[in-house]
PDB file of N, CA and C in Angstrom:
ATOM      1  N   UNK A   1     -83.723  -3.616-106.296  1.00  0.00           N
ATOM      2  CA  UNK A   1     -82.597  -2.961-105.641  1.00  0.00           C
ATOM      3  C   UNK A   1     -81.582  -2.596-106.724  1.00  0.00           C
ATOM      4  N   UNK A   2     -81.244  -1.277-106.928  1.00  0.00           N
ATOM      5  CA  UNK A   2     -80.073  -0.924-107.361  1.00  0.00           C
ATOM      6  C   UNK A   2     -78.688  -1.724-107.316  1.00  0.00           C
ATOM      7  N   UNK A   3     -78.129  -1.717-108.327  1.00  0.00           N
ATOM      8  CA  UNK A   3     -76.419  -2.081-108.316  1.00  0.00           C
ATOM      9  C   UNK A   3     -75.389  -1.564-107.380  1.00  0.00           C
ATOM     10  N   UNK A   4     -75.350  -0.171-106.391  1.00  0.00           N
ATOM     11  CA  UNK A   4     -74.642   0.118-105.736  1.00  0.00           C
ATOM     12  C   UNK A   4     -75.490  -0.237-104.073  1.00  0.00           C
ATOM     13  N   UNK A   5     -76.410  -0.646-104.102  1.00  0.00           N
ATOM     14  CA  UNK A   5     -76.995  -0.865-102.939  1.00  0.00           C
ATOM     15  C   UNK A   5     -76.871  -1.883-102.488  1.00  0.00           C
ATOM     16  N   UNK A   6     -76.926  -2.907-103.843  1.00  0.00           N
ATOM     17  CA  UNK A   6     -76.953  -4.597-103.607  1.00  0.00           C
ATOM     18  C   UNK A   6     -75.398  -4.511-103.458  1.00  0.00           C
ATOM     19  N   UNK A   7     -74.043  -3.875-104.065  1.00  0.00           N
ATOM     20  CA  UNK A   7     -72.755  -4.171-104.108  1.00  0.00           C
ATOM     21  C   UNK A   7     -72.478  -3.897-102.345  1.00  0.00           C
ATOM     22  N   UNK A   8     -72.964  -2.502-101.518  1.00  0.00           N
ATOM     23  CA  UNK A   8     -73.006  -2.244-100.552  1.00  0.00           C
ATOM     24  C   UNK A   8     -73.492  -3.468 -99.686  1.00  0.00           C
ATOM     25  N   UNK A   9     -74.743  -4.120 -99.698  1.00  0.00           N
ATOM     26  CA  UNK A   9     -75.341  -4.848 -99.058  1.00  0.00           C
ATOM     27  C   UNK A   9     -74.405  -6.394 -99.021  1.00  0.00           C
ATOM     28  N   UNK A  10     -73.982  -6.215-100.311  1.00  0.00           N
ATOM     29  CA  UNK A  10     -72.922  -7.890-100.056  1.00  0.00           C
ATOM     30  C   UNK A  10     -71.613  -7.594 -99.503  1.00  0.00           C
ATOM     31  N   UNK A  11     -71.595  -6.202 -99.617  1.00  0.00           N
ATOM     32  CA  UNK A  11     -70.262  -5.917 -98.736  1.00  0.00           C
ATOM     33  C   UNK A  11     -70.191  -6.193 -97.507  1.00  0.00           C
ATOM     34  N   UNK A  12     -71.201  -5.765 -96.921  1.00  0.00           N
ATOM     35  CA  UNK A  12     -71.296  -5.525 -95.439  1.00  0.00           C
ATOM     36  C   UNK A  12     -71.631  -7.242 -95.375  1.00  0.00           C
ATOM     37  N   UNK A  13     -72.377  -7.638 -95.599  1.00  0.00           N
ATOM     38  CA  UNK A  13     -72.582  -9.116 -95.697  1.00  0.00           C
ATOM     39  C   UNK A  13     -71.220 -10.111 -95.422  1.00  0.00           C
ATOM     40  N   UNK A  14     -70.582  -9.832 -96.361  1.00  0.00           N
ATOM     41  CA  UNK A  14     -69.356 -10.459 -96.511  1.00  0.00           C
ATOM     42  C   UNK A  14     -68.343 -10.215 -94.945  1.00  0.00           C
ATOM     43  N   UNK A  15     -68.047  -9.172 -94.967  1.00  0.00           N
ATOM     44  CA  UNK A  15     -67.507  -8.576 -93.540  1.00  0.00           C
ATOM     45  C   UNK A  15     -68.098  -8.933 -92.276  1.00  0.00           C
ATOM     46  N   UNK A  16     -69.409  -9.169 -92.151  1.00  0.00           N
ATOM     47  CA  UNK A  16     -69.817  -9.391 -90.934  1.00  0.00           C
ATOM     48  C   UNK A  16     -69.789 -10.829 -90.928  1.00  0.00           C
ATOM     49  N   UNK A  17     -69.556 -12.092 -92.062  1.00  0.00           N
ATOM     50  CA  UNK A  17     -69.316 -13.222 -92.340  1.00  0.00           C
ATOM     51  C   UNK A  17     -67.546 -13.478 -91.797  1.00  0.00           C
ATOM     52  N   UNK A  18     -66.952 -12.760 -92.433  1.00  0.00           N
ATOM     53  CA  UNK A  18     -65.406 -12.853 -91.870  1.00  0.00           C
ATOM     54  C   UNK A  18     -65.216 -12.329 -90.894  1.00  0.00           C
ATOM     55  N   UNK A  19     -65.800 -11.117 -89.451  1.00  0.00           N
ATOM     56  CA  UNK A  19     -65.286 -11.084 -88.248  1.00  0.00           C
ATOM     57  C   UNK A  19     -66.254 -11.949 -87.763  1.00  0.00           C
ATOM     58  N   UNK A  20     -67.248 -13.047 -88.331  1.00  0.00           N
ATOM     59  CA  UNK A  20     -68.140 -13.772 -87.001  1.00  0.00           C
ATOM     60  C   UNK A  20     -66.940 -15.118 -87.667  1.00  0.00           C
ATOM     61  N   UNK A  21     -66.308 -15.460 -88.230  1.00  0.00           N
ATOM     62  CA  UNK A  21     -65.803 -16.563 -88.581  1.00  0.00           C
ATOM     63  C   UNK A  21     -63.948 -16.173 -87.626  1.00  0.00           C
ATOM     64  N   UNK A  22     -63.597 -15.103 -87.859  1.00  0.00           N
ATOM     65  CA  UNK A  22     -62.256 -15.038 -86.776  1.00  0.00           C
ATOM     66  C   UNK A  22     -62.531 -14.692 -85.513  1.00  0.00           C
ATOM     67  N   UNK A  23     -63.821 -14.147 -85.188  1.00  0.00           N
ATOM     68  CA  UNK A  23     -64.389 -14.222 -83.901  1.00  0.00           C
ATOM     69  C   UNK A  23     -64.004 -15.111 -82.673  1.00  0.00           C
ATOM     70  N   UNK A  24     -64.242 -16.558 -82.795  1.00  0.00           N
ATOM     71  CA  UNK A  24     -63.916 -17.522 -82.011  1.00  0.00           C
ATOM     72  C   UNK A  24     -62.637 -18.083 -81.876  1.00  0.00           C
ATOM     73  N   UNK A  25     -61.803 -17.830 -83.267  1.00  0.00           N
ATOM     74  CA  UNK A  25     -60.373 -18.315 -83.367  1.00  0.00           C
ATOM     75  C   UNK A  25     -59.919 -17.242 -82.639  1.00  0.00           C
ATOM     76  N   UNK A  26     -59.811 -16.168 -82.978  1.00  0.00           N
ATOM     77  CA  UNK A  26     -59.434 -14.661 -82.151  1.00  0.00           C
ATOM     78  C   UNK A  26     -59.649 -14.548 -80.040  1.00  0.00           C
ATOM     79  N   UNK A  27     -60.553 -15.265 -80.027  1.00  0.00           N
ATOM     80  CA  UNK A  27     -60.954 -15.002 -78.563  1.00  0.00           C
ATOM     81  C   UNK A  27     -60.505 -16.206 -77.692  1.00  0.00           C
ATOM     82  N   UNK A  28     -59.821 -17.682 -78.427  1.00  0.00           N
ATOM     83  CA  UNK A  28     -59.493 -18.370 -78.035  1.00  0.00           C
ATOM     84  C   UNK A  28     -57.852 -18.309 -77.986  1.00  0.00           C
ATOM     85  N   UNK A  29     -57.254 -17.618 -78.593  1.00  0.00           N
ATOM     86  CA  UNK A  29     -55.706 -17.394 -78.745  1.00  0.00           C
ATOM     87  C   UNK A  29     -55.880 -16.353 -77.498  1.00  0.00           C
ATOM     88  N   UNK A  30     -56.509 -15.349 -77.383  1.00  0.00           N
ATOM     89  CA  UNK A  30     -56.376 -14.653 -76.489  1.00  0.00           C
ATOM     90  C   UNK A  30     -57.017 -14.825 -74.993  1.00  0.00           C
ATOM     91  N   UNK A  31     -57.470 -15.721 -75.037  1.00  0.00           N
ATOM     92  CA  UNK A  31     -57.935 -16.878 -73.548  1.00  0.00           C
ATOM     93  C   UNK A  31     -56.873 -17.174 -73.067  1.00  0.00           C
ATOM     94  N   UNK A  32     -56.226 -17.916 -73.773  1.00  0.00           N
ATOM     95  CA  UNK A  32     -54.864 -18.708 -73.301  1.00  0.00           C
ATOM     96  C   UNK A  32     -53.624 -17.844 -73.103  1.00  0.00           C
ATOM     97  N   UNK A  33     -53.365 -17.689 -71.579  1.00  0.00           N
ATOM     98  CA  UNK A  33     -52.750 -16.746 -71.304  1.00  0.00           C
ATOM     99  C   UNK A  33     -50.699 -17.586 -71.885  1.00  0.00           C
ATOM    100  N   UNK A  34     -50.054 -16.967 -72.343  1.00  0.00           N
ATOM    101  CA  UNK A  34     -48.808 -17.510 -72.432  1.00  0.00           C
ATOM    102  C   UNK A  34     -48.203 -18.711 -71.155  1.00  0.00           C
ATOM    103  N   UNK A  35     -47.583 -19.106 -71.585  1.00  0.00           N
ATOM    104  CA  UNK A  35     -47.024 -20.478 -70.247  1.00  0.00           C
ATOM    105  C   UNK A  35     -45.452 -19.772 -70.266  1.00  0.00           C
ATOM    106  N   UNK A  36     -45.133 -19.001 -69.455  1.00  0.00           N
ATOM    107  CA  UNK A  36     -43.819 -18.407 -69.147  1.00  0.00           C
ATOM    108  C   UNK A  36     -42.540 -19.916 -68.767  1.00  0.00           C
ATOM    109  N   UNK A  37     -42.689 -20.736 -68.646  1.00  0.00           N
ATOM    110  CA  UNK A  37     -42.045 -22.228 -68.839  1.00  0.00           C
ATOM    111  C   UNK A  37     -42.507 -23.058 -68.499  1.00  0.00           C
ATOM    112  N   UNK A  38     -42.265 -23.602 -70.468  1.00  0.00           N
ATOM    113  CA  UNK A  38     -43.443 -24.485 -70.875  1.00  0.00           C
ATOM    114  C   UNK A  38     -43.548 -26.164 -69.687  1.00  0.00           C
ATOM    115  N   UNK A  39     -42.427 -26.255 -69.071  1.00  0.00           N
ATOM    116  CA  UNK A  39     -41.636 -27.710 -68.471  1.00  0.00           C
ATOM    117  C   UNK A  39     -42.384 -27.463 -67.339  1.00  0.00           C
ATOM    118  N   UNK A  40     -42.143 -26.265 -66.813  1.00  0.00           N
ATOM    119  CA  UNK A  40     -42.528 -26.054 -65.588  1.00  0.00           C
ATOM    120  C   UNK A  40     -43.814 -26.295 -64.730  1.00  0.00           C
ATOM    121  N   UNK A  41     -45.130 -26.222 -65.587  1.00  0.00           N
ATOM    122  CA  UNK A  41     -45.835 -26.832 -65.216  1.00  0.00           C
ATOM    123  C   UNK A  41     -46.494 -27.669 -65.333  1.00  0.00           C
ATOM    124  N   UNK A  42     -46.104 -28.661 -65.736  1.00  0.00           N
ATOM    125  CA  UNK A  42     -46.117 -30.082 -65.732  1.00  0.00           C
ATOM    126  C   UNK A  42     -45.132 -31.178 -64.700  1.00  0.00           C
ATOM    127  N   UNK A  43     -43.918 -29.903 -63.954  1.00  0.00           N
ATOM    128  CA  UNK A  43     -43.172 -30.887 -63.079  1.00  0.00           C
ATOM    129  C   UNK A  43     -43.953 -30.550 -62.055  1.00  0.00           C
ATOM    130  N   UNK A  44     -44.546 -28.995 -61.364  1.00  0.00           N
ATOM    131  CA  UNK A  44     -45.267 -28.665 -60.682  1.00  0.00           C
ATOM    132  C   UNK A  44     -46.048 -29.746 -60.080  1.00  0.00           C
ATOM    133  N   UNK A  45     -47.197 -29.811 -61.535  1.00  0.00           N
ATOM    134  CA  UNK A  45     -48.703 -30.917 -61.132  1.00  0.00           C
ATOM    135  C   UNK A  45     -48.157 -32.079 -60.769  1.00  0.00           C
ATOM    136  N   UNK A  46     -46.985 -32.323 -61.430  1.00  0.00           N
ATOM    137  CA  UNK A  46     -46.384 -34.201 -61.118  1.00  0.00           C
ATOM    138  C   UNK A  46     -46.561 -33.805 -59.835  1.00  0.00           C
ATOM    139  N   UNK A  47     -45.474 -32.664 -58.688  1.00  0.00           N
ATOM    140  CA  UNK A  47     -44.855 -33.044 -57.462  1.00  0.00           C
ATOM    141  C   UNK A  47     -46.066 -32.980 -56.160  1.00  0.00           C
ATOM    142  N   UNK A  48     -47.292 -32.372 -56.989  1.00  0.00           N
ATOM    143  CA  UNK A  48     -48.471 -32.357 -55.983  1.00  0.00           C
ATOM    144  C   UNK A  48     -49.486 -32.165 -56.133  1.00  0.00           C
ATOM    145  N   UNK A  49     -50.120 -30.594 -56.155  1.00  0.00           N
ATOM    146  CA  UNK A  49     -51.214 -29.914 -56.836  1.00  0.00           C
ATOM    147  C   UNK A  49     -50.663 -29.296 -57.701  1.00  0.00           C
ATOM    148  N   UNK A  50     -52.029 -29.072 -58.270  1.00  0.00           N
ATOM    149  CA  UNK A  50     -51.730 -28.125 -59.771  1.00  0.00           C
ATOM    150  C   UNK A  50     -51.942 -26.500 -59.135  1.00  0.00           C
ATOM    151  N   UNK A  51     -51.766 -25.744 -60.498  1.00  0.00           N
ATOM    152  CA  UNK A  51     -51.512 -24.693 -60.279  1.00  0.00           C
ATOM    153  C   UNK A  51     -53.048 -24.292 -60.388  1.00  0.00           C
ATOM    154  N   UNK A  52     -53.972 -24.796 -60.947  1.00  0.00           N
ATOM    155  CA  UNK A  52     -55.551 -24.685 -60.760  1.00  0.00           C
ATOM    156  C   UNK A  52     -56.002 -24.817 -58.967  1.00  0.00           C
ATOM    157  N   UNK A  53     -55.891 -25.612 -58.719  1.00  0.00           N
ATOM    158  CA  UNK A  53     -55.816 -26.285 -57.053  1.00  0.00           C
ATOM    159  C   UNK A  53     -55.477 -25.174 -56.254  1.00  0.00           C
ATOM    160  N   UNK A  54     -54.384 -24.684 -56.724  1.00  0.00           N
ATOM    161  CA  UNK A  54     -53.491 -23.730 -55.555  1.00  0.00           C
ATOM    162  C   UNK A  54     -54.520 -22.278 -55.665  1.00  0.00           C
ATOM    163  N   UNK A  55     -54.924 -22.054 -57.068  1.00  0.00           N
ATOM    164  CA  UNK A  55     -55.370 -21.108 -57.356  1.00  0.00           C
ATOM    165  C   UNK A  55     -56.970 -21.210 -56.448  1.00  0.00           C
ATOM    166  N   UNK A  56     -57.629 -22.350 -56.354  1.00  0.00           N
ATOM    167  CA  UNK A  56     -58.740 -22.124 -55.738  1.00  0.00           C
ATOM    168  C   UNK A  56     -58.433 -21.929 -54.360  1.00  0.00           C
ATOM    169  N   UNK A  57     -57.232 -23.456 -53.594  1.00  0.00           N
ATOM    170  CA  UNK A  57     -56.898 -22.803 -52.415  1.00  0.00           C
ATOM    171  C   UNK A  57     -57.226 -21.210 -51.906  1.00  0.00           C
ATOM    172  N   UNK A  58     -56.241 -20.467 -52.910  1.00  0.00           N
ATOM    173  CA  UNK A  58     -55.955 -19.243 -52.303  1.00  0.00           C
ATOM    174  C   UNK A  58     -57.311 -18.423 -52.247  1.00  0.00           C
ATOM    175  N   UNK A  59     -57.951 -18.646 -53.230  1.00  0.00           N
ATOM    176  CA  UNK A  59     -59.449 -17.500 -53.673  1.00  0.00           C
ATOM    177  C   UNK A  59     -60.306 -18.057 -51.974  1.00  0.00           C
ATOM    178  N   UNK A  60     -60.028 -19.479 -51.401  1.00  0.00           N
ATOM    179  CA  UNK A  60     -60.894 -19.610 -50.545  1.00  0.00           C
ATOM    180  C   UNK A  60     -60.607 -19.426 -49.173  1.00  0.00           C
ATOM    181  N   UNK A  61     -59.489 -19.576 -49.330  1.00  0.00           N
ATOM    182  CA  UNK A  61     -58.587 -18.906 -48.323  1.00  0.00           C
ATOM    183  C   UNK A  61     -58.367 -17.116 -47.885  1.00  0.00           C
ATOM    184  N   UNK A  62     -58.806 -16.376 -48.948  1.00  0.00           N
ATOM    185  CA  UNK A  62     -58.858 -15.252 -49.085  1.00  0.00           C
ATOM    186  C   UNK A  62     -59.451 -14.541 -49.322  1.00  0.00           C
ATOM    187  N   UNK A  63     -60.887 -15.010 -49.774  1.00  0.00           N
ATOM    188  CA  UNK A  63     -62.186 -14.404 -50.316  1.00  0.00           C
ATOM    189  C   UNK A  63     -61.899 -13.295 -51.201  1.00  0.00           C
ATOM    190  N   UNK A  64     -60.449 -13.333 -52.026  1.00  0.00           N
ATOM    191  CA  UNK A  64     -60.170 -12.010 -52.836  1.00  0.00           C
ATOM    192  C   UNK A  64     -59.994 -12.875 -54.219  1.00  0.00           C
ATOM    193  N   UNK A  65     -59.685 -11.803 -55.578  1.00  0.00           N
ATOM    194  CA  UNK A  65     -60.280 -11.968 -56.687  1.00  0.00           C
ATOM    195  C   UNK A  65     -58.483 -12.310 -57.185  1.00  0.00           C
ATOM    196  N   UNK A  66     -58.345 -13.922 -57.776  1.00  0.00           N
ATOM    197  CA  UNK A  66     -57.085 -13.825 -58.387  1.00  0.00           C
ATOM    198  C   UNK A  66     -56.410 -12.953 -59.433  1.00  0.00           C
ATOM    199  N   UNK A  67     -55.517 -12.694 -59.129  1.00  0.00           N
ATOM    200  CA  UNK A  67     -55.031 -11.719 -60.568  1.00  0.00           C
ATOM    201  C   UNK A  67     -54.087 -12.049 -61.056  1.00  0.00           C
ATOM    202  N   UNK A  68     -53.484 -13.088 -61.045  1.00  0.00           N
ATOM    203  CA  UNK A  68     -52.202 -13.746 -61.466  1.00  0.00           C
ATOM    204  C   UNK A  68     -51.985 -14.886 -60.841  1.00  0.00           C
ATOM    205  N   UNK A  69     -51.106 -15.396 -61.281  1.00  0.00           N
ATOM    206  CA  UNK A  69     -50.081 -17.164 -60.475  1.00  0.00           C
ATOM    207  C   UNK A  69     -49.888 -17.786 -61.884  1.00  0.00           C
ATOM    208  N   UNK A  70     -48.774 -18.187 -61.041  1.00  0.00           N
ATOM    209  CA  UNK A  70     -47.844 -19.095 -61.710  1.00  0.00           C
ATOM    210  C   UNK A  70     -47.003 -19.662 -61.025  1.00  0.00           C
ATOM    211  N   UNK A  71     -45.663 -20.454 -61.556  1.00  0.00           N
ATOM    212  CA  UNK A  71     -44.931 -21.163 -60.405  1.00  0.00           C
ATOM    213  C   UNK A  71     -43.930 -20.202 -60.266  1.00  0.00           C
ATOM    214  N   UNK A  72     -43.206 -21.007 -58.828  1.00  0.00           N
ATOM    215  CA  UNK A  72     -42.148 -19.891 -58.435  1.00  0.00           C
ATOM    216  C   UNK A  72     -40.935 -21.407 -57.962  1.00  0.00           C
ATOM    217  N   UNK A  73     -40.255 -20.786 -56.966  1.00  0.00           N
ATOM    218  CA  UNK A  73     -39.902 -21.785 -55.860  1.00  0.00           C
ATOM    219  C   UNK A  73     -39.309 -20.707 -54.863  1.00  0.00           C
ATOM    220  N   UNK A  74     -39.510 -21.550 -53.668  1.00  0.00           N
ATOM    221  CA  UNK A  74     -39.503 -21.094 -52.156  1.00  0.00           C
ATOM    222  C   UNK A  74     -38.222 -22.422 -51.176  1.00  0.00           C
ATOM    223  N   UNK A  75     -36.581 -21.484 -51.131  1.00  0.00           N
ATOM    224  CA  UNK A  75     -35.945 -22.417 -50.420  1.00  0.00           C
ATOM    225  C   UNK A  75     -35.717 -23.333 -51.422  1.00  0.00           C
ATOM    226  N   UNK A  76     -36.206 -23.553 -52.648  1.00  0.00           N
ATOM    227  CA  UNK A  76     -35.530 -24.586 -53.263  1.00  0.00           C
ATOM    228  C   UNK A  76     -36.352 -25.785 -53.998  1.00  0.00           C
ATOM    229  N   UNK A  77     -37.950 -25.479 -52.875  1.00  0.00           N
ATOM    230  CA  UNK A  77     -39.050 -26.052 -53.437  1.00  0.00           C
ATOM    231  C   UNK A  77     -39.631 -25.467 -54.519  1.00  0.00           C
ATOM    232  N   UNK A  78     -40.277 -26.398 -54.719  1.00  0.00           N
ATOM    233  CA  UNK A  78     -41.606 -25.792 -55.998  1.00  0.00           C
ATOM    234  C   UNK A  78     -42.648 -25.175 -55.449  1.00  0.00           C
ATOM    235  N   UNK A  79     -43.260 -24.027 -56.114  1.00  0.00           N
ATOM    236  CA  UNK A  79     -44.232 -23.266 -55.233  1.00  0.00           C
ATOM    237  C   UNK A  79     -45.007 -22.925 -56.472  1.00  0.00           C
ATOM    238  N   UNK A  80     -45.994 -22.002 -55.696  1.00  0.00           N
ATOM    239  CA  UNK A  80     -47.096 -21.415 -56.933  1.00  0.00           C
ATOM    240  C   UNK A  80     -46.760 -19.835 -56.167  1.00  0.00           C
ATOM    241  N   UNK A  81     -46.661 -18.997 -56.901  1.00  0.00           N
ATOM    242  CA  UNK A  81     -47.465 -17.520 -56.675  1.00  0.00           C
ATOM    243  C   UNK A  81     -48.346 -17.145 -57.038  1.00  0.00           C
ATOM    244  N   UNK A  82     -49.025 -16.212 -56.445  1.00  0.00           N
ATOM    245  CA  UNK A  82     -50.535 -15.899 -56.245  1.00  0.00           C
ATOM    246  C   UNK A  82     -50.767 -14.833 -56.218  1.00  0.00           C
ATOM    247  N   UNK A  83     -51.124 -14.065 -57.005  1.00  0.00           N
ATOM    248  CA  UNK A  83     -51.663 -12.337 -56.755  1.00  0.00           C
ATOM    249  C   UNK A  83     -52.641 -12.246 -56.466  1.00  0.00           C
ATOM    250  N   UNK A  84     -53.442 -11.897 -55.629  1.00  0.00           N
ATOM    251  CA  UNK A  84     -54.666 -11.711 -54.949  1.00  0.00           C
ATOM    252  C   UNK A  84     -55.154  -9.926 -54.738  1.00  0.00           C
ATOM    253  N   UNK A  85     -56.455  -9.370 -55.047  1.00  0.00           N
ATOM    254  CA  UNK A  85     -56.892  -8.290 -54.350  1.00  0.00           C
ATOM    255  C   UNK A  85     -58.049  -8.971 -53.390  1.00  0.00           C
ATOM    256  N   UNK A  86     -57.313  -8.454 -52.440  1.00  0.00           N
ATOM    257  CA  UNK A  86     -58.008  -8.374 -51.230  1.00  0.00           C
ATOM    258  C   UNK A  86     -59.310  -8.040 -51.438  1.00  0.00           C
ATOM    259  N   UNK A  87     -60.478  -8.453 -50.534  1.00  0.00           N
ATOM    260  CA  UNK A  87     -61.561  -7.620 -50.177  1.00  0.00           C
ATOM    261  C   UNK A  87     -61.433  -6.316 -49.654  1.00  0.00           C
ATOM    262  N   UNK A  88     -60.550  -6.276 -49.116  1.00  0.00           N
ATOM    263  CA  UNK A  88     -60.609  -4.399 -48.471  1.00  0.00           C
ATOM    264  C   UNK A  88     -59.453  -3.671 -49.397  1.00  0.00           C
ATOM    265  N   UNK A  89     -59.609  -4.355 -50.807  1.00  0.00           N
ATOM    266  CA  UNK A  89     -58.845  -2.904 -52.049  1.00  0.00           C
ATOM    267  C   UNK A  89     -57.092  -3.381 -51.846  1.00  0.00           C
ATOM    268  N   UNK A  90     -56.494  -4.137 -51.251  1.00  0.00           N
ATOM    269  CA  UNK A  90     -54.853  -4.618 -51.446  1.00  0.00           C
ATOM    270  C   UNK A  90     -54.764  -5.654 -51.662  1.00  0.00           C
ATOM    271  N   UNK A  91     -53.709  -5.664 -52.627  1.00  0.00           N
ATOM    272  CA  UNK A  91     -52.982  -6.712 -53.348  1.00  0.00           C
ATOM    273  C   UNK A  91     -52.130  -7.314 -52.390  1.00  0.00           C
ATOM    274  N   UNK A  92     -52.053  -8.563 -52.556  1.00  0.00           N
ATOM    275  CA  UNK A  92     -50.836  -9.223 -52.127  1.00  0.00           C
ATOM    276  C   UNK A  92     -50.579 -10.408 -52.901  1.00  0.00           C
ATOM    277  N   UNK A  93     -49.625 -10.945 -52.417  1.00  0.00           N
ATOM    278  CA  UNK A  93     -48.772 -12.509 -53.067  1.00  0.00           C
ATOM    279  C   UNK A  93     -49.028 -13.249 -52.133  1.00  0.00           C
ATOM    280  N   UNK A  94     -49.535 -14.264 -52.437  1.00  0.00           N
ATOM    281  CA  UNK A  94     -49.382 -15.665 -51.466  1.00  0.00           C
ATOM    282  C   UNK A  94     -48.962 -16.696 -52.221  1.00  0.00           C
ATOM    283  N   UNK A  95     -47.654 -17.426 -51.178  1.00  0.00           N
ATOM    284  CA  UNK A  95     -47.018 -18.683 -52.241  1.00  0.00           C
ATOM    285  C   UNK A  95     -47.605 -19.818 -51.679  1.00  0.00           C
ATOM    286  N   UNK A  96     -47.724 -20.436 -52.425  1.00  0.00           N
ATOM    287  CA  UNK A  96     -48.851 -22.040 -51.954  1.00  0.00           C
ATOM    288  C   UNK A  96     -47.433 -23.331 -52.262  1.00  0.00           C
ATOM    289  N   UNK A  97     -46.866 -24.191 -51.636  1.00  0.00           N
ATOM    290  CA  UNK A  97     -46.110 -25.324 -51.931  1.00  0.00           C
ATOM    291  C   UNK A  97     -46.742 -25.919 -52.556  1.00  0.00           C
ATOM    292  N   UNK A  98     -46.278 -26.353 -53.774  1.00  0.00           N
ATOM    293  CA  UNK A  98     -46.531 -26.943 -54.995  1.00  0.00           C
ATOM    294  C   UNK A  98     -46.419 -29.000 -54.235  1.00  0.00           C
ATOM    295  N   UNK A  99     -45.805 -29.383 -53.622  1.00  0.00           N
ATOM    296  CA  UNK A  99     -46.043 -30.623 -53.028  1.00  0.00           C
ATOM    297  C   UNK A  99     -46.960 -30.901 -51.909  1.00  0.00           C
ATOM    298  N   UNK A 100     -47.265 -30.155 -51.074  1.00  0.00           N
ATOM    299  CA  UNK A 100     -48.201 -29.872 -49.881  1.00  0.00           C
ATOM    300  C   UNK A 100     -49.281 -29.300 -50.093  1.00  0.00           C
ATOM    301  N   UNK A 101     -49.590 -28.229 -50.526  1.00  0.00           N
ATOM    302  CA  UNK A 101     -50.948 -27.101 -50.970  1.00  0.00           C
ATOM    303  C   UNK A 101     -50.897 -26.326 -49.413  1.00  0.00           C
ATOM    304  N   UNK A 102     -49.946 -26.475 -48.716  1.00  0.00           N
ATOM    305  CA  UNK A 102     -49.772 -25.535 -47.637  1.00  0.00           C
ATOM    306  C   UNK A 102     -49.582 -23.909 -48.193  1.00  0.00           C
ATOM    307  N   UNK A 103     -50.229 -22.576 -47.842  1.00  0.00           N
ATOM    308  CA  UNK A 103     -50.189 -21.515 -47.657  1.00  0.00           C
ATOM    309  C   UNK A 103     -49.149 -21.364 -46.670  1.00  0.00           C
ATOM    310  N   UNK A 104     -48.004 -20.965 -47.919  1.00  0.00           N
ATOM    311  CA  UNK A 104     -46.439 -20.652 -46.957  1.00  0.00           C
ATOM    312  C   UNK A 104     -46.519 -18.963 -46.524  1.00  0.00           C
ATOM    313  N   UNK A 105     -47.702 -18.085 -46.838  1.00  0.00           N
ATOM    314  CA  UNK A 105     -47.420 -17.040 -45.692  1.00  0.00           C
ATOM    315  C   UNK A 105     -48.956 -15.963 -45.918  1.00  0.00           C
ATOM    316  N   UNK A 106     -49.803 -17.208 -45.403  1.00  0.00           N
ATOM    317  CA  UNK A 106     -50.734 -16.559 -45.026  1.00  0.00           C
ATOM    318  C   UNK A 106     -51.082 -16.489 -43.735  1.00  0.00           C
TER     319      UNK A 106
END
C-alpha cells in the first residue's frame, strides 16, 4: 500500500475510533432530559408517587403516547402534568396528585 492510501486509511480509522468512543457519552447526556427543579422532584416522590408512576398511570388510563410531565401543583397541592396524544390525533394535559395518584381531570 502506498503512503497516501495507508495515511488516508489511518485517517478514517482514527475518526471512526473517536465518534464510536463519544458515541455513548453523547447519547447519554442527551437521554437525560433537563430537571426544570432540581428539589422538586424529590419532594414530589417523598409526598406519594413518583413522577414515573403518574406517568404510567396516565399512558394506562389513556391508551395515548406520553409527550411530556413534570410537576406542577393544583390548589396548592403537588401534582404531576401530563401531555398525552390521544389515540384519535389530540393532545391534552392530565394532572395526576402527586400524594394520591388520583387523575384530577380525567
Amino acid at each position: 500500500m502506498n503512503r497516501p492510501k495507508r495515511l488516508a486509511a489511518l485517517w478514517w480509522t482514527s475518526l471512526l475510533v473517536a465518534a464510536l468512543a463519544a458515541g455513548p457519552a453523547a447519547a447519554a447526556t442527551a437521554a437525560a432530559p433537563p430537571d426544570p427543579a432540581p428539589g422538586a422532584r424529590y419532594e414530589l416522590a417523598a409526598a406519594g408517587i413518583s413522577l414515573q408512576q403518574a406517568v404510567r398511570k396516565v399512558r394506562r388510563a389513556t391508551g395515548g403516547r406520553v409527550l411530556s410531565a413534570g410537576p406542577a401543583e393544583v390548589d396548592g397541592r403537588p401534582a404531576y402534568r401530563v401531555k398525552v396524544l390521544m389515540p384519535g390525533g389530540r393532545v391534552r394535559v392530565v394532572l395526576v396528585d402527586a400524594r394520591s395518584g388520583a387523575l384530577l381531570n380525567y
